[in-house]
N, C-alpha and C. Protein backbone atom coordinates (compact mmCIF):
# COMPACT_ATOMS: atom_id res chain seq x y z
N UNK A 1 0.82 -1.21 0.00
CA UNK A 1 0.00 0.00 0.00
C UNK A 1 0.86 1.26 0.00
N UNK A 2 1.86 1.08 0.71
CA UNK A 2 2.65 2.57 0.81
C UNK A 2 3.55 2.89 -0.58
N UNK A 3 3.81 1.49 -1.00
CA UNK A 3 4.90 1.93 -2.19
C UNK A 3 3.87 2.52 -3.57
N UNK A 4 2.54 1.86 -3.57
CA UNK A 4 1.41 2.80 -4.32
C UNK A 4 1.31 4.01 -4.17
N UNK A 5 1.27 4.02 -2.89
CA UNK A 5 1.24 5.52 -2.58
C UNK A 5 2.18 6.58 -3.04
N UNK A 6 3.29 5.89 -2.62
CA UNK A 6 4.68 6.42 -3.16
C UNK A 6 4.59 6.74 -4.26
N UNK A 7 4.12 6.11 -5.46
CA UNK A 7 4.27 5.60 -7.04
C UNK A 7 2.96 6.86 -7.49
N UNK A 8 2.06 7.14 -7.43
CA UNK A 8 0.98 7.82 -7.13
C UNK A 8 1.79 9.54 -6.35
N UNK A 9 2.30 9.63 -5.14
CA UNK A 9 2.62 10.89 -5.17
C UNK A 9 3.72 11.16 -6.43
N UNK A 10 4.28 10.53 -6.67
CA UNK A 10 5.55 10.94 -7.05
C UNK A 10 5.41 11.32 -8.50
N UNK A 11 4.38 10.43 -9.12
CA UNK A 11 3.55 10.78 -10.66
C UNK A 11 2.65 13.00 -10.32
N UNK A 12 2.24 12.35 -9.48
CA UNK A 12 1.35 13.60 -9.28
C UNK A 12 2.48 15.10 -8.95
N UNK A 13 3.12 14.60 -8.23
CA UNK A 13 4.57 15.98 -7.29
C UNK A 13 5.11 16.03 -9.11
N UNK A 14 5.39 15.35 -9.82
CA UNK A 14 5.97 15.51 -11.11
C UNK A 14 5.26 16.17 -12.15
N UNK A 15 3.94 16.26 -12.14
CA UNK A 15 2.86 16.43 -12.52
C UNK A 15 3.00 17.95 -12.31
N UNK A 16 2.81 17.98 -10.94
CA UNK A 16 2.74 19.71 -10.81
C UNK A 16 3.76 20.11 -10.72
N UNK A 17 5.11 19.62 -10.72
CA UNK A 17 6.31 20.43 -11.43
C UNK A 17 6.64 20.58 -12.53
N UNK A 18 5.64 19.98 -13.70
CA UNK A 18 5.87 20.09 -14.86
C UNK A 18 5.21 21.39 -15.32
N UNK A 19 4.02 22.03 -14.13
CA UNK A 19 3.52 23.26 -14.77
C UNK A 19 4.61 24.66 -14.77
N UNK A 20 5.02 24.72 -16.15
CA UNK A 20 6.14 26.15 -16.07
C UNK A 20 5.14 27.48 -16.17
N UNK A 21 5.49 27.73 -14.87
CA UNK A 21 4.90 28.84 -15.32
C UNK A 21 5.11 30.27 -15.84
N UNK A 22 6.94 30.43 -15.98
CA UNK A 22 7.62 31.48 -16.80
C UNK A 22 7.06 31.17 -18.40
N UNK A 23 6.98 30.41 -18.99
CA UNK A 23 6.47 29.77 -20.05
C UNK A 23 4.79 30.06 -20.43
N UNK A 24 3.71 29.99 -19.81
CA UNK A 24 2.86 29.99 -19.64
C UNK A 24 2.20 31.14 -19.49
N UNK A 25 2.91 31.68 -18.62
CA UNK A 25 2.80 33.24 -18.64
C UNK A 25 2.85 34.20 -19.44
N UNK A 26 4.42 33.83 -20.22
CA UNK A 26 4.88 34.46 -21.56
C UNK A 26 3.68 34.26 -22.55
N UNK A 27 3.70 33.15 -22.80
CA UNK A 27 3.00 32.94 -23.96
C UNK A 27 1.71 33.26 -24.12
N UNK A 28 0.85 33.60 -22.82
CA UNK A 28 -0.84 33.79 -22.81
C UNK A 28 -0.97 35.68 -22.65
N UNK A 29 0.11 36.06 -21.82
CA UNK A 29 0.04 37.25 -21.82
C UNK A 29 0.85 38.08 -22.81
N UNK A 30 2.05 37.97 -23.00
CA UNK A 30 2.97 38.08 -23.67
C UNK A 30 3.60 37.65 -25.33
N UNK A 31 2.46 36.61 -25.52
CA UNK A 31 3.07 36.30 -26.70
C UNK A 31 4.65 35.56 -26.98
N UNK A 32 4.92 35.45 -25.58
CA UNK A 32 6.49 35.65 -26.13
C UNK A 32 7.12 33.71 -25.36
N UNK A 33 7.83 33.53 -25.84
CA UNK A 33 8.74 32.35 -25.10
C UNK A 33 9.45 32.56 -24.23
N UNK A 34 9.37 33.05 -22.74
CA UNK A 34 10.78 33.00 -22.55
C UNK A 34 11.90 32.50 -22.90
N UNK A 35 11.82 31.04 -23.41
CA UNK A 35 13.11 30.40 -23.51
C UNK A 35 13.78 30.40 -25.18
N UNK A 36 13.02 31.59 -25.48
CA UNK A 36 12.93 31.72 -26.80
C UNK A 36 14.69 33.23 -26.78
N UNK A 37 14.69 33.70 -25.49
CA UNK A 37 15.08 34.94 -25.03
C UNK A 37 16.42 34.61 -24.27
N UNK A 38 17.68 35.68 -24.06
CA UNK A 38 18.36 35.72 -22.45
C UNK A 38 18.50 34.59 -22.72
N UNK A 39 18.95 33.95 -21.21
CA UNK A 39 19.63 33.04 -21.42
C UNK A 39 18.59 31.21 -21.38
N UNK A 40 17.85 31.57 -22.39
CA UNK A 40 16.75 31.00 -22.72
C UNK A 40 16.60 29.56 -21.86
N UNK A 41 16.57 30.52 -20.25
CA UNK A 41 15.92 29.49 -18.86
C UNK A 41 14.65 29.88 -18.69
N UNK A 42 13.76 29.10 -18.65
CA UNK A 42 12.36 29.26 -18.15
C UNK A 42 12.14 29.32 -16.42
N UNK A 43 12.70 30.48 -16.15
CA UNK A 43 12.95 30.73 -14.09
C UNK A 43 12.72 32.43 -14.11
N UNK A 44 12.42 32.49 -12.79
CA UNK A 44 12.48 33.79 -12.32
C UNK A 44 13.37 35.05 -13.33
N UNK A 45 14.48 35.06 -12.90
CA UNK A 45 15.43 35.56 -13.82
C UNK A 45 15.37 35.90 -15.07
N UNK A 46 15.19 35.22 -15.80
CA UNK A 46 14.73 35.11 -17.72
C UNK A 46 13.68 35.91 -17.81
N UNK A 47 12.53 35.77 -16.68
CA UNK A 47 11.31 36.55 -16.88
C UNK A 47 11.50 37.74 -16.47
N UNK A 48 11.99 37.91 -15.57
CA UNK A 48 12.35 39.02 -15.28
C UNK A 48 12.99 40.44 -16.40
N UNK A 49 14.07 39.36 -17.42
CA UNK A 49 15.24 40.04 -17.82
C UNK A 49 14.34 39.81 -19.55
N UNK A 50 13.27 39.52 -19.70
CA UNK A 50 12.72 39.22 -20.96
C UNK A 50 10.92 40.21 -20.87
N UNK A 51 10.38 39.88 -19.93
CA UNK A 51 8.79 40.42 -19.35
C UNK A 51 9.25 41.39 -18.93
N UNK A 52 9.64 41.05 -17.40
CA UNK A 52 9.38 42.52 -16.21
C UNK A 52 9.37 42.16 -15.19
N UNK A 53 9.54 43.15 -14.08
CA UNK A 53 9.58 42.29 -13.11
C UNK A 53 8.42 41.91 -12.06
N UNK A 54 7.40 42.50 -12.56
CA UNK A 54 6.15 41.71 -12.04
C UNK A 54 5.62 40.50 -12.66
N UNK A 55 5.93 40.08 -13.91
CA UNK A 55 5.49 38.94 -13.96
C UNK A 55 6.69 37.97 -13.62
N UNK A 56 7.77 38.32 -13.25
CA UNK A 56 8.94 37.79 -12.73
C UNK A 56 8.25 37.14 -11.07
N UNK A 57 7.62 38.23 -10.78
CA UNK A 57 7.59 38.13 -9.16
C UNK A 57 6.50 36.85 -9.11
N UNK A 58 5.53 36.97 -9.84
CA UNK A 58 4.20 35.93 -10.39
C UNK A 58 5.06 34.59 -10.36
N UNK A 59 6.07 34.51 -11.01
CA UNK A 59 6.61 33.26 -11.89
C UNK A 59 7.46 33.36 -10.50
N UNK A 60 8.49 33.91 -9.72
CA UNK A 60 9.27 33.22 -8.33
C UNK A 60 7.96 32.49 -7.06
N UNK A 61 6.87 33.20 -7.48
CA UNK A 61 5.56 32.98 -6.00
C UNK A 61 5.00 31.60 -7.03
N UNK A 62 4.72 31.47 -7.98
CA UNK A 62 4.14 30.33 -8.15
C UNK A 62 5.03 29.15 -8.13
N UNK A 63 6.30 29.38 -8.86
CA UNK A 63 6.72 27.77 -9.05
C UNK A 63 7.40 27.92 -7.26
N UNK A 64 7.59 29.02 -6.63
CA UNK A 64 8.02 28.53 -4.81
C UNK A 64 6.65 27.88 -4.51
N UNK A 65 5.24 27.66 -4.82
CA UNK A 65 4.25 27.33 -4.05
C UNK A 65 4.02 26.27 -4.99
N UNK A 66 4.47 25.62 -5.86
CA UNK A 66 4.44 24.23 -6.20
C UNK A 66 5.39 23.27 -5.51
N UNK A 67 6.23 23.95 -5.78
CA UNK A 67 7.51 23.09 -4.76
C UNK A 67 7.09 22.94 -3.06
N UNK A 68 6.34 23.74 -2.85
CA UNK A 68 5.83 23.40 -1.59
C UNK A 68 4.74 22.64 -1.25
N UNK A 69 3.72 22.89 -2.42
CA UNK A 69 2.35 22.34 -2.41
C UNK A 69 2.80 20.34 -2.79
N UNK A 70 3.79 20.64 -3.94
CA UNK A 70 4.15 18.96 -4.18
C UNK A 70 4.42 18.13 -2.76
N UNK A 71 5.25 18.57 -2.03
CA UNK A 71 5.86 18.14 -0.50
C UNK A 71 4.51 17.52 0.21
N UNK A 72 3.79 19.34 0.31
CA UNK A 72 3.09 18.81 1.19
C UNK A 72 1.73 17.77 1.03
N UNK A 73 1.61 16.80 0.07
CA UNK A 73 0.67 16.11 -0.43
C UNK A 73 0.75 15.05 0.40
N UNK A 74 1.90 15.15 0.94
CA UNK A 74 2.52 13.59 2.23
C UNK A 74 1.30 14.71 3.35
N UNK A 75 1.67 15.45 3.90
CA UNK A 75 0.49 16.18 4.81
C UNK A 75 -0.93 16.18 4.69
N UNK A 76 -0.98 16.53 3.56
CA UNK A 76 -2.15 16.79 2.81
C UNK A 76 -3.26 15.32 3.02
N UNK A 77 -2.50 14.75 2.58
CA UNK A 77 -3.41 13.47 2.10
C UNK A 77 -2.91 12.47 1.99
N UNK A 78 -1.38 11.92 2.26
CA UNK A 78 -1.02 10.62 2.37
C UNK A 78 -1.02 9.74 4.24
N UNK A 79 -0.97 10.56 4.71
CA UNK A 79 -0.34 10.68 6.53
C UNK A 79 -1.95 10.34 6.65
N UNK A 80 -2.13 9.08 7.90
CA UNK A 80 -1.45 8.35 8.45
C UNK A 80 -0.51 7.32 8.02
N UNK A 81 -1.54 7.04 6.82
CA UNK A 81 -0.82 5.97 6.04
C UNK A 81 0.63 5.80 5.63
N UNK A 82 1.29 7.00 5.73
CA UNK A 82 2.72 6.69 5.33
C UNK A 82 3.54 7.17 6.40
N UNK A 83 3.24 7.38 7.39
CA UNK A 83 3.62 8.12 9.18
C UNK A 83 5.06 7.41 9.30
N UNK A 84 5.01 6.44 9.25
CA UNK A 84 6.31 5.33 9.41
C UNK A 84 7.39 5.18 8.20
N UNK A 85 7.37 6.14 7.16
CA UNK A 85 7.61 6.28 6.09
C UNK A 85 7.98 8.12 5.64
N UNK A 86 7.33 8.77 6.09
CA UNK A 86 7.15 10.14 6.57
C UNK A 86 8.16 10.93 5.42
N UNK A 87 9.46 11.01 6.27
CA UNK A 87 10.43 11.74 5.27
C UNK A 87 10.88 10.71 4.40
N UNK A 88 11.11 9.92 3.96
CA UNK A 88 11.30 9.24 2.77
C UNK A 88 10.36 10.09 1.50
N UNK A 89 8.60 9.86 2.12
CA UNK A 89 8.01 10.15 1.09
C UNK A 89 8.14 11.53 0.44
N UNK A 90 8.38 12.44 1.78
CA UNK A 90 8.83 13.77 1.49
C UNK A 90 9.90 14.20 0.59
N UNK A 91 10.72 13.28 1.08
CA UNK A 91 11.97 13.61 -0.10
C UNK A 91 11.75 12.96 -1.21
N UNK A 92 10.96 11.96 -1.89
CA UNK A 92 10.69 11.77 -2.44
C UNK A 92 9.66 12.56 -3.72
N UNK A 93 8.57 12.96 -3.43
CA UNK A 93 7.75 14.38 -3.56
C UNK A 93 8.41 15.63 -3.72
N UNK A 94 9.56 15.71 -2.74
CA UNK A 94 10.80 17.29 -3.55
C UNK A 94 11.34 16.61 -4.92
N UNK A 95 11.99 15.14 -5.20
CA UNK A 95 12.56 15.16 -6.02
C UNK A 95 12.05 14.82 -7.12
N UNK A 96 10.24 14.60 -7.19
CA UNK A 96 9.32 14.49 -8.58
C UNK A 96 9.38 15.90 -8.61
N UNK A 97 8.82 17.07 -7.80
CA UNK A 97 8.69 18.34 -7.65
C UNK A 97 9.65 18.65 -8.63
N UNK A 98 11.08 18.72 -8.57
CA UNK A 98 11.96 19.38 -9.03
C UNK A 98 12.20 18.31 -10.49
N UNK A 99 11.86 17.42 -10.50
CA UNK A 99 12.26 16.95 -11.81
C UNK A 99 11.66 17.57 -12.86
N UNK A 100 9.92 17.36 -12.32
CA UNK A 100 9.33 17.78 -13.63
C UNK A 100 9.40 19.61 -13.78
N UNK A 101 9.99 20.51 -12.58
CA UNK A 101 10.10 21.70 -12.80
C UNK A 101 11.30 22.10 -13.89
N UNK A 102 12.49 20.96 -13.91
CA UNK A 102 13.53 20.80 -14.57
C UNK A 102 13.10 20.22 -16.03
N UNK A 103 12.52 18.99 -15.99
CA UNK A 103 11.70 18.65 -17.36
C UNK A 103 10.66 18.36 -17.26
N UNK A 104 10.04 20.03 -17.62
CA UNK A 104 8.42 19.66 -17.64
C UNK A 104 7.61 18.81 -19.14
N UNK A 105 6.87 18.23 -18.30
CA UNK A 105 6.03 17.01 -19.41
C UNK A 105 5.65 18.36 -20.33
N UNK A 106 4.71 19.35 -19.83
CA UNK A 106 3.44 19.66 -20.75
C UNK A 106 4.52 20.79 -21.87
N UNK A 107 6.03 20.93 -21.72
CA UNK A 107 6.90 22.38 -22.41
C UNK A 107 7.92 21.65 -23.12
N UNK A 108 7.80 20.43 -23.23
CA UNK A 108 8.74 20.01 -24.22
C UNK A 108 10.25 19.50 -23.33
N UNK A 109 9.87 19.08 -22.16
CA UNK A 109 11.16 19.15 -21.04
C UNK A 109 12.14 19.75 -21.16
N UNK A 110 12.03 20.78 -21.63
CA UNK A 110 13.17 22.48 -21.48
C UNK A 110 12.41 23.25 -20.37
N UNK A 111 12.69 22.87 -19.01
CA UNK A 111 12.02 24.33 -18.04
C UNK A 111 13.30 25.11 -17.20
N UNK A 112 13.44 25.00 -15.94
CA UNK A 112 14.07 26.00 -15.48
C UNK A 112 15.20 25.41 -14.45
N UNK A 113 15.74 25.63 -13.63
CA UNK A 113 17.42 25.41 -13.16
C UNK A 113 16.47 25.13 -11.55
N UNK A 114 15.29 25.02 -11.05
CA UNK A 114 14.82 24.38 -9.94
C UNK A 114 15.48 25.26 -8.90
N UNK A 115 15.64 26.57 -8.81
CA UNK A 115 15.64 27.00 -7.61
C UNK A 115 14.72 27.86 -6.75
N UNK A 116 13.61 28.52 -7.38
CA UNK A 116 12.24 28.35 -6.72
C UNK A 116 11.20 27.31 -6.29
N UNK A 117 11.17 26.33 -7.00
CA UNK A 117 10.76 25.37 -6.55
C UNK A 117 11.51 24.34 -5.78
N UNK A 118 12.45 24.63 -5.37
CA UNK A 118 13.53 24.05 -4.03
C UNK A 118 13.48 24.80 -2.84
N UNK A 119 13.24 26.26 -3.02
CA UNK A 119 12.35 26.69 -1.86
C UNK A 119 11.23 26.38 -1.48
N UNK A 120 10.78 26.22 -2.40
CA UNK A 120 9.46 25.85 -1.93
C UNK A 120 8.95 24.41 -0.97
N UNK A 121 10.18 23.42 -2.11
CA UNK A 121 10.07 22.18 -1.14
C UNK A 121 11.14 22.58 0.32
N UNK A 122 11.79 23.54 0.13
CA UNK A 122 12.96 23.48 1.94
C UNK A 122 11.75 24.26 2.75
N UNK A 123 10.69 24.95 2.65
CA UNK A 123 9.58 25.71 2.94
C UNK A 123 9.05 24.37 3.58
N UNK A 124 8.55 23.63 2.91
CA UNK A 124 7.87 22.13 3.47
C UNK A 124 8.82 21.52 4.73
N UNK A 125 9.84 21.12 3.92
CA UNK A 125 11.00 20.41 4.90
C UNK A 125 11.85 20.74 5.77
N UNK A 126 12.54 21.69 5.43
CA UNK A 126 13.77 23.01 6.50
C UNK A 126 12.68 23.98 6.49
N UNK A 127 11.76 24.14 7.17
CA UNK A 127 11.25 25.66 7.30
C UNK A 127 12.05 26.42 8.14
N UNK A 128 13.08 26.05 8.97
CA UNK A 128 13.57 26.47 10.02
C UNK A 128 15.13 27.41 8.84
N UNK A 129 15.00 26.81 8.16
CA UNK A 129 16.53 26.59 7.33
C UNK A 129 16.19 27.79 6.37
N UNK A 130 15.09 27.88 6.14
CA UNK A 130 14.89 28.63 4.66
C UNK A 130 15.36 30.33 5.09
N UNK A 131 14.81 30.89 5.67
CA UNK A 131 14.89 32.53 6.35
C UNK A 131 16.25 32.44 6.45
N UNK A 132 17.35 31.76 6.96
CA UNK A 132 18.89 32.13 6.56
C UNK A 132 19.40 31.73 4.95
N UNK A 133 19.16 30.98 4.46
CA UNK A 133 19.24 30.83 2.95
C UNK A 133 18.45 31.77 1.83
N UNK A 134 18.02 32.18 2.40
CA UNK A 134 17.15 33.84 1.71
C UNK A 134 17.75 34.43 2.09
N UNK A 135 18.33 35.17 3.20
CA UNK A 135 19.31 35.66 4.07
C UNK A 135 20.07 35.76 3.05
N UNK A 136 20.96 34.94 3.56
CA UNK A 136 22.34 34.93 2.25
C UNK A 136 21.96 35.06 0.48
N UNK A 137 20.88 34.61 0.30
CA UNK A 137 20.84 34.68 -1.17
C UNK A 137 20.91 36.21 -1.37
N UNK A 138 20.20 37.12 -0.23
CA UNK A 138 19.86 38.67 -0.68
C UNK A 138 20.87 39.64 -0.26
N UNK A 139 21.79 38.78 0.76
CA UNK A 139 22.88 39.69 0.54
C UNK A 139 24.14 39.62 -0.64
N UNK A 140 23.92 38.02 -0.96
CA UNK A 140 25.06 38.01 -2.02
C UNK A 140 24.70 38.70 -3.33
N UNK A 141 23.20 38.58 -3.57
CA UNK A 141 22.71 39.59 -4.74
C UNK A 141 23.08 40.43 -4.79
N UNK A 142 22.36 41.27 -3.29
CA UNK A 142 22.22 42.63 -3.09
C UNK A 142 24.07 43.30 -3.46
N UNK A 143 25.08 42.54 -3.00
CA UNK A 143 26.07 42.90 -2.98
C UNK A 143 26.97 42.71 -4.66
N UNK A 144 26.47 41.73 -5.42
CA UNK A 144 27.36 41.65 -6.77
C UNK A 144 25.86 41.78 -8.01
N UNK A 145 24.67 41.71 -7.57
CA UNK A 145 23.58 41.85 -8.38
C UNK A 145 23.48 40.35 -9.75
N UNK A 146 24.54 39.71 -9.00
CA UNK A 146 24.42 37.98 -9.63
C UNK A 146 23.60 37.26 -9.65
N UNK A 147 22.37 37.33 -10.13
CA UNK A 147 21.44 35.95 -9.39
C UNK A 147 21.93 34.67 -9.30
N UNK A 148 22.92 33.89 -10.26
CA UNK A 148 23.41 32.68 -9.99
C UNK A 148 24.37 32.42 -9.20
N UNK A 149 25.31 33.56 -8.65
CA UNK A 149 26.17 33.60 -7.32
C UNK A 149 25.27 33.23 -6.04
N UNK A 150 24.75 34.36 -6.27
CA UNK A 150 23.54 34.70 -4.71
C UNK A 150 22.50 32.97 -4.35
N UNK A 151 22.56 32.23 -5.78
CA UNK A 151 21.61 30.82 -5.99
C UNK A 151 23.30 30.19 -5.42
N UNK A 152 24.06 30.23 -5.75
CA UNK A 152 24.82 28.61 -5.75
C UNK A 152 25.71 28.92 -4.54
N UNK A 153 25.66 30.13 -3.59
CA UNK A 153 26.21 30.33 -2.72
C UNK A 153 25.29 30.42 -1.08
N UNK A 154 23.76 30.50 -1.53
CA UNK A 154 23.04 30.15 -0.32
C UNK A 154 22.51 28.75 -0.92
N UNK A 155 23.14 27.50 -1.62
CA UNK A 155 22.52 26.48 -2.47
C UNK A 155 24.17 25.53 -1.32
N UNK A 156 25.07 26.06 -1.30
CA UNK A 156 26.15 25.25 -0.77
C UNK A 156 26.52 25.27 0.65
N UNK A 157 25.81 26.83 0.93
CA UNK A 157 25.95 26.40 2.83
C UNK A 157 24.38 26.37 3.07
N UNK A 158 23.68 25.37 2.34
CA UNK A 158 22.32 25.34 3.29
C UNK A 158 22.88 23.76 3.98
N UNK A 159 23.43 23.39 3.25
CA UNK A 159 23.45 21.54 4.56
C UNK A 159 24.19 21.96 5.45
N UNK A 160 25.61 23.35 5.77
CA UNK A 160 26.29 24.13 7.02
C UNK A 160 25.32 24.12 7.93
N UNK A 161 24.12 25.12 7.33
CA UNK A 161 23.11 25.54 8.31
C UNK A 161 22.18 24.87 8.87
N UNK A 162 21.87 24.19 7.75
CA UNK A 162 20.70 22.77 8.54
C UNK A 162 21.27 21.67 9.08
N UNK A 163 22.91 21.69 9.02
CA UNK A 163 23.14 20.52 10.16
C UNK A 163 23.77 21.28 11.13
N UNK A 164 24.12 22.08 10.97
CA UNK A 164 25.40 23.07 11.99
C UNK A 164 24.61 23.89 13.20
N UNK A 165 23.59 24.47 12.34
CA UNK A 165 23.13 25.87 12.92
C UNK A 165 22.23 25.53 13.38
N UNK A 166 21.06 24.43 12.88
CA UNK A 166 19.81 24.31 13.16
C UNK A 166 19.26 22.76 13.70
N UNK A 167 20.93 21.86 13.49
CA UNK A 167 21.59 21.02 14.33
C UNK A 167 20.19 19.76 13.75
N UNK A 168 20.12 19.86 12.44
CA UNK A 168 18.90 18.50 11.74
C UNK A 168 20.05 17.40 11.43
N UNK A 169 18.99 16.21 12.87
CA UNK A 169 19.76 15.22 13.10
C UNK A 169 19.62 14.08 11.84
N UNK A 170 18.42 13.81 11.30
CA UNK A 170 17.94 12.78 10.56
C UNK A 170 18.75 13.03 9.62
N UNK A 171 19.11 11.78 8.86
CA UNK A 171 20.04 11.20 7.58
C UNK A 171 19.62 11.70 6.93
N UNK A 172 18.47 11.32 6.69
CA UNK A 172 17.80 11.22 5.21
C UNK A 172 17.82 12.75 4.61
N UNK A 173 17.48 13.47 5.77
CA UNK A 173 17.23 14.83 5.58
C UNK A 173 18.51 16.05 4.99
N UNK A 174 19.75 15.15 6.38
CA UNK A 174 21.16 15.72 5.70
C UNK A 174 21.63 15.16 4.62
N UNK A 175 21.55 14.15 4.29
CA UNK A 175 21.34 13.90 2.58
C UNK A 175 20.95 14.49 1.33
N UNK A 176 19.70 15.23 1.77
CA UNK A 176 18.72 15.58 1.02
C UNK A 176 19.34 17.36 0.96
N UNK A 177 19.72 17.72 2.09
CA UNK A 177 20.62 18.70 2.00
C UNK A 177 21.64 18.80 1.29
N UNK A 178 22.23 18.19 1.61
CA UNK A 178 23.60 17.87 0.46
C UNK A 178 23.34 18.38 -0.95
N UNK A 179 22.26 16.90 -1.37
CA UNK A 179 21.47 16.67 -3.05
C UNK A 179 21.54 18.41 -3.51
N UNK A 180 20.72 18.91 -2.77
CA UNK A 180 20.08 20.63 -2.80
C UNK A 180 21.36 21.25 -3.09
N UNK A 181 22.49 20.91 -2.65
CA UNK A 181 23.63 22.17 -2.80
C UNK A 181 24.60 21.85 -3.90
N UNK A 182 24.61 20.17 -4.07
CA UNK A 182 25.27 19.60 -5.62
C UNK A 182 24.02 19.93 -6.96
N UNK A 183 22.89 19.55 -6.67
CA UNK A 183 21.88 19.79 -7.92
C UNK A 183 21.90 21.51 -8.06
N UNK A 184 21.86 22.45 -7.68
CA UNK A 184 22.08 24.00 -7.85
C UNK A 184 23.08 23.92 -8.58
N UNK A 185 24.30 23.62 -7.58
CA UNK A 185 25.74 23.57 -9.14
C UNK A 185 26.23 23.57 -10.27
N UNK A 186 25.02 21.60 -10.11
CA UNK A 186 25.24 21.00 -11.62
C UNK A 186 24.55 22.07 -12.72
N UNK A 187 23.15 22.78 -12.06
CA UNK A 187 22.17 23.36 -12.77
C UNK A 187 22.33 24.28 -13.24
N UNK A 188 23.79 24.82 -12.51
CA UNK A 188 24.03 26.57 -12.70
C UNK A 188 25.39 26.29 -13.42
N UNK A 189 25.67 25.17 -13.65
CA UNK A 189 27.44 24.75 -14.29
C UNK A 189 27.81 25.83 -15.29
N UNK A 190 26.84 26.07 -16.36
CA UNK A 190 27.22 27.36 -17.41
C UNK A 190 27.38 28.73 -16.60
N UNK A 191 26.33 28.54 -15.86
CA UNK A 191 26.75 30.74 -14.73
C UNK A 191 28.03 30.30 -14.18
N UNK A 192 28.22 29.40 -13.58
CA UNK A 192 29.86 29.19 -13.34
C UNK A 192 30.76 29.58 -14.21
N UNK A 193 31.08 29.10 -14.91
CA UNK A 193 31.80 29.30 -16.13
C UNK A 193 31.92 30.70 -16.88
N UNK A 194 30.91 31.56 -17.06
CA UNK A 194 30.46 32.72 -17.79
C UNK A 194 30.82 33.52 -16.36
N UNK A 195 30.76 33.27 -14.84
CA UNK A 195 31.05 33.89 -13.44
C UNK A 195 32.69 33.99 -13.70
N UNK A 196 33.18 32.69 -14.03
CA UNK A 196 35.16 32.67 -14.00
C UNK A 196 35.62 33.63 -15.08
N UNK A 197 34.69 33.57 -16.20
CA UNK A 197 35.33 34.46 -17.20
C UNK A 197 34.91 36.08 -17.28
N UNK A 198 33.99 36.61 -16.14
CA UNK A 198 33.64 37.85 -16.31
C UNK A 198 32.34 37.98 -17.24
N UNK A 199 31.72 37.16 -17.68
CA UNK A 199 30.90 36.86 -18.56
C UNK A 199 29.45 36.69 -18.56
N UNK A 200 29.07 36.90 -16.80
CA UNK A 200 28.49 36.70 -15.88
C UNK A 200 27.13 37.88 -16.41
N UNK A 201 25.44 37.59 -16.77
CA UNK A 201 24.87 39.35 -16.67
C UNK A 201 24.39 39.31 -15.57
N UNK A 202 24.58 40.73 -14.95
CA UNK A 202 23.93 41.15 -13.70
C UNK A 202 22.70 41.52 -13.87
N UNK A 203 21.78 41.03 -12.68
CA UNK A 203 20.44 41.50 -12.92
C UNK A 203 19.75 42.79 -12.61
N UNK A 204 19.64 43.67 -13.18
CA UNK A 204 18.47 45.02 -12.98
C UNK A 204 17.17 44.51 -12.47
N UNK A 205 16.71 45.14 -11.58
CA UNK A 205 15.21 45.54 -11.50
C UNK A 205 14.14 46.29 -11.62
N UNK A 206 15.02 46.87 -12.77
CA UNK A 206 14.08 48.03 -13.47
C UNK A 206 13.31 47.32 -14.79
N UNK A 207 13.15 48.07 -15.33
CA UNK A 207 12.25 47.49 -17.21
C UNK A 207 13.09 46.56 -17.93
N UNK A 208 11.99 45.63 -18.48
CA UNK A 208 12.26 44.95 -18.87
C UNK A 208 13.31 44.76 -20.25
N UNK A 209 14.32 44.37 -20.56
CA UNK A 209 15.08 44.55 -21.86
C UNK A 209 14.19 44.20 -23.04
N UNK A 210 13.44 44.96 -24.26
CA UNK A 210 13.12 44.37 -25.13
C UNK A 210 13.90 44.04 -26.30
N UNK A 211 13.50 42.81 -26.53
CA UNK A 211 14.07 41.79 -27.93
C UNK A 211 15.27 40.97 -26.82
N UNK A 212 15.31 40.87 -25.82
CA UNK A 212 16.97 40.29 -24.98
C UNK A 212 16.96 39.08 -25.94
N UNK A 213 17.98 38.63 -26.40
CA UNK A 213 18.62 37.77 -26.62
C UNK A 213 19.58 37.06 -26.19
């Protein structure tokens, strides 16, 4: 019964990470592809640096409240039944969450680098963890105006903080921490690279660039 269950959230958490909604947005309001644009990622950022930054803000609040809403489906509606099973299923549910936010079914599996919707699932799981990893993300912004610095530098001391600071004893969980600070990396491997060579664009929050390429 539980591994159904399992098999069943994990279709569904994939399900609703497949809805892009930088994509979706573009295209119903906008006409436009994001990933058509910039550095043609379907995330916060792109929309931002392609739309504006209100439908930027739309596109960081929705795919953070899928990544959370996927998690909490173990709350929602699997528990009691999987009580003895608990964080397994949870981490399980972040990592359909983020797959299909990474390759969404309904966009052709080109979506976005999963770091709003990884808040959203540490929102579910580290709630304790998240307010210093925002922390740091807004000062490293605020200070070089990088969004993929400010991502892969509160992305590598969140397992510091959630085992160090906030002293999370369970395996599974510091594991799952870990996953969170290597998958940002792998995801951001090109801003690395374009970061070493100076090559790096900084983000404005003013109007939107039209035609970005």
């Amino acid at each position: 019964m539980e591994f159904i269950l399992l098999i069943i959230g994990f279709i569904v958490a994939y399900l609703i990470g497949s809805f892009s909604s930088a994509v979706w947005i573009g295209r119903i309001f906008y006409h436009k592809d994001v990933r058509d644009y910039g550095s043609h990622n379907a995330g916060t950022t792109n929309t931002i640096r392609v739309l504006g930054l209100k439908p930027g803000i739309v596109v960081l609040a929705l795919d953070t409240f899928k990544g959370w809403l996927a998690v909490s489906l173990d709350f929602l509606f699997l528990r009691p039944a999987t009580e003895a099973y608990a964080v397994y299923f949870d981490v399980a549910l972040a990592l359909a969450v983020v797959l299909g936010h990474v390759f969404p079914l309904y966009t052709g599996f080109k979506g976005g680098k999963g770091v709003a919707t990884l808040m959203g699932v540490v929102l579910a799981i580290y709630p304790e963890a998240l307010l210093s990893a925002v922390a740091v993300f807004l000062l490293v912004f605020l200070a070089t105006r990088y969004v993929s610095l400010a991502s892969i530098t509160a992305a590598v001391l969140f397992p510091f903080l959630d085992i160090f600071v906030f002293g999370q004893e369970n395996v599974v969980l510091r594991c799952f921490a870990v996953f969170i600070a290597v998958f940002i990396v792998i995801t951001h491997r090109k801003n690395i690279g374009r970061l070493l060579h100076g090559k790096e664009s900084k983000l404005s929050l003013g109007k939107k660039k039209e035609g970005v390429k």
